[in-house]
Protein backbone atom coordinates (compact mmCIF):
# COMPACT_ATOMS: atom_id res chain seq x y z
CA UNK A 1 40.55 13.29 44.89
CA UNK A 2 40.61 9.53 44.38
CA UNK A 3 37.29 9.04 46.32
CA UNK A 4 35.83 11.91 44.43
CA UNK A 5 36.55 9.82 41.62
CA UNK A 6 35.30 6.74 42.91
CA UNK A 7 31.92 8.38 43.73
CA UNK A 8 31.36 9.59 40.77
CA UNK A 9 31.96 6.25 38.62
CA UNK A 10 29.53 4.41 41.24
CA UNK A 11 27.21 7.13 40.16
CA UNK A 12 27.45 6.80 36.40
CA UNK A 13 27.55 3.03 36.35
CA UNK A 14 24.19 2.81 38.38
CA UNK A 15 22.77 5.26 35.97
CA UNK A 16 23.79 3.21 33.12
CA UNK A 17 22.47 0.36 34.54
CA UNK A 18 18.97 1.65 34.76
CA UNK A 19 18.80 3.20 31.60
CA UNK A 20 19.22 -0.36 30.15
CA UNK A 21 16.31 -2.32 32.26
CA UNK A 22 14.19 -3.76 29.66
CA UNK A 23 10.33 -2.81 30.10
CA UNK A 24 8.45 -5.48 32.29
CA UNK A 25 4.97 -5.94 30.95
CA UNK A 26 2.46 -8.63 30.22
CA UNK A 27 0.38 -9.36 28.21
CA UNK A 28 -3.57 -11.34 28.02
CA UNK A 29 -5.52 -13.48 26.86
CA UNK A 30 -2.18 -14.83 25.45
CA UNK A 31 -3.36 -17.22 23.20
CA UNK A 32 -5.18 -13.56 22.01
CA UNK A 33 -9.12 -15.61 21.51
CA UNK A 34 -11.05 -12.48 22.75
CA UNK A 35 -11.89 -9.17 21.32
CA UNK A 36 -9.29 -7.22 23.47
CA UNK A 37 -5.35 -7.35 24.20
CA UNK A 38 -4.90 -6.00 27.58
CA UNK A 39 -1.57 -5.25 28.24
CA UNK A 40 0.00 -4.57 31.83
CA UNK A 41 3.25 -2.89 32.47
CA UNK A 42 6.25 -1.15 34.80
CA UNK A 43 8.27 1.60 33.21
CA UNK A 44 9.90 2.88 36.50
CA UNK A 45 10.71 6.62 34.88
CA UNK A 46 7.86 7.67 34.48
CA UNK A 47 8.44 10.88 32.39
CA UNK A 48 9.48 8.91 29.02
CA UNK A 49 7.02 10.56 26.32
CA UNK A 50 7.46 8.08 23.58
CA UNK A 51 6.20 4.53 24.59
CA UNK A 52 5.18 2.17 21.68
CA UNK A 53 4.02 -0.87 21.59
CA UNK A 54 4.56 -2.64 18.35
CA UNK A 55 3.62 -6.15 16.93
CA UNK A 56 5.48 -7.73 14.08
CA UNK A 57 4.96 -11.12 11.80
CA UNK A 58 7.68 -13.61 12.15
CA UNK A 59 9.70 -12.69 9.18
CA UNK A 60 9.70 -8.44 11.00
CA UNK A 61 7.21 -6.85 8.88
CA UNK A 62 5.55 -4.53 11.38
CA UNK A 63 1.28 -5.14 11.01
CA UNK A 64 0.65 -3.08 13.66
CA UNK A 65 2.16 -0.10 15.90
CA UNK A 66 0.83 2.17 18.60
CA UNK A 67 1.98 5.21 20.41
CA UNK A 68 1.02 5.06 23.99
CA UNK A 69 -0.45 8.59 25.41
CA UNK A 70 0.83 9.85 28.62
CA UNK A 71 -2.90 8.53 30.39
CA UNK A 72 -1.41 5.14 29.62
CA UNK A 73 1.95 5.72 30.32
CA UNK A 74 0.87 7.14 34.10
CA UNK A 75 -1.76 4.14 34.59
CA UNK A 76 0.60 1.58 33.86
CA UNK A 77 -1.80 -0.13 31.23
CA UNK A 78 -3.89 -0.28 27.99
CA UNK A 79 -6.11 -1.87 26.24
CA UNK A 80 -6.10 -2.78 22.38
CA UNK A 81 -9.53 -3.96 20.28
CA UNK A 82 -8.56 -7.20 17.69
CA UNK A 83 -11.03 -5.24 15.50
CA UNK A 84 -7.55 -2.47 15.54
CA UNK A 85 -4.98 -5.11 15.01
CA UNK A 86 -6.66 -7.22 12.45
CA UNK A 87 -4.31 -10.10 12.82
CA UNK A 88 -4.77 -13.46 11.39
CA UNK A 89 -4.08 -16.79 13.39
CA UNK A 90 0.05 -17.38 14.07
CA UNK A 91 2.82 -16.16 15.53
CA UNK A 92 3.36 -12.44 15.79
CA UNK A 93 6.48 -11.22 18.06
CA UNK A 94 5.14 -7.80 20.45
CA UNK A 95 7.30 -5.37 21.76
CA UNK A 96 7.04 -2.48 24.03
CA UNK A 97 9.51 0.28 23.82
CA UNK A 98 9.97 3.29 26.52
CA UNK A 99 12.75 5.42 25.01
CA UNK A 100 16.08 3.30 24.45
CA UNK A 101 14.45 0.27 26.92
CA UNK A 102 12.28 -2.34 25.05
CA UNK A 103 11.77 -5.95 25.69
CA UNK A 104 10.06 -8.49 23.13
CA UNK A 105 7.14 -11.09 23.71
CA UNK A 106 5.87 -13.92 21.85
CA UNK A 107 2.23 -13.45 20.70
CA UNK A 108 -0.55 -15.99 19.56
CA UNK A 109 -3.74 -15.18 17.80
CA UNK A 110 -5.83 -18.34 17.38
């Protein structure tokens, strides 16, 4: 019974632990100077439905969010037009977010 036990927490604790991998991705031209953000990334489980990718100012005001569709999710990229983001020259903080993972990127826009 105590290996039965033993199994079992090995099991859940490597489940846990890759439920909480934050979301490799990348992101260029970063300094943004062209007319398109292309943005590269791994989500390793593949059937998460809600992926966002969100961009906020430095003091959290979101100016701009985006719902990934499953295309995107499955490719493992997108592609988003400056004409969409209308962002003015700073700092902006981006973050992609598959389910409860996320991670958070510094973003320039000369």
């Amino acid at each position: 019974m105590k290996v039965f036990f033993t199994i079992v927490i090995m099991m859940f604790s490597v489940l846990l632990s890759a439920e909480n991998q934050p979301v490799t991705y990348k992101m260029y031209p970063n300094p943004m100077t062209s007319d398109f953000l292309d943005i590269n990334f791994n989500i390793t489980n593949k059937s998460i439905k809600d992926v966002d990718f969100i961009i906020t100012n430095v003091i959290g005001q979101v100016v701009f969010s985006y719902r990934l569709t499953d295309d995107e999710v499955k490719k493992g990229t997108f592609k988003i037009k400056l004409d969409q983001i209308k962002l003015e020259k700073g700092f902006y903080l981006a973050k992609l977010s598959a389910g409860e993972n996320s991670s958070v990127q510094k973003l320039i826009v000369r």
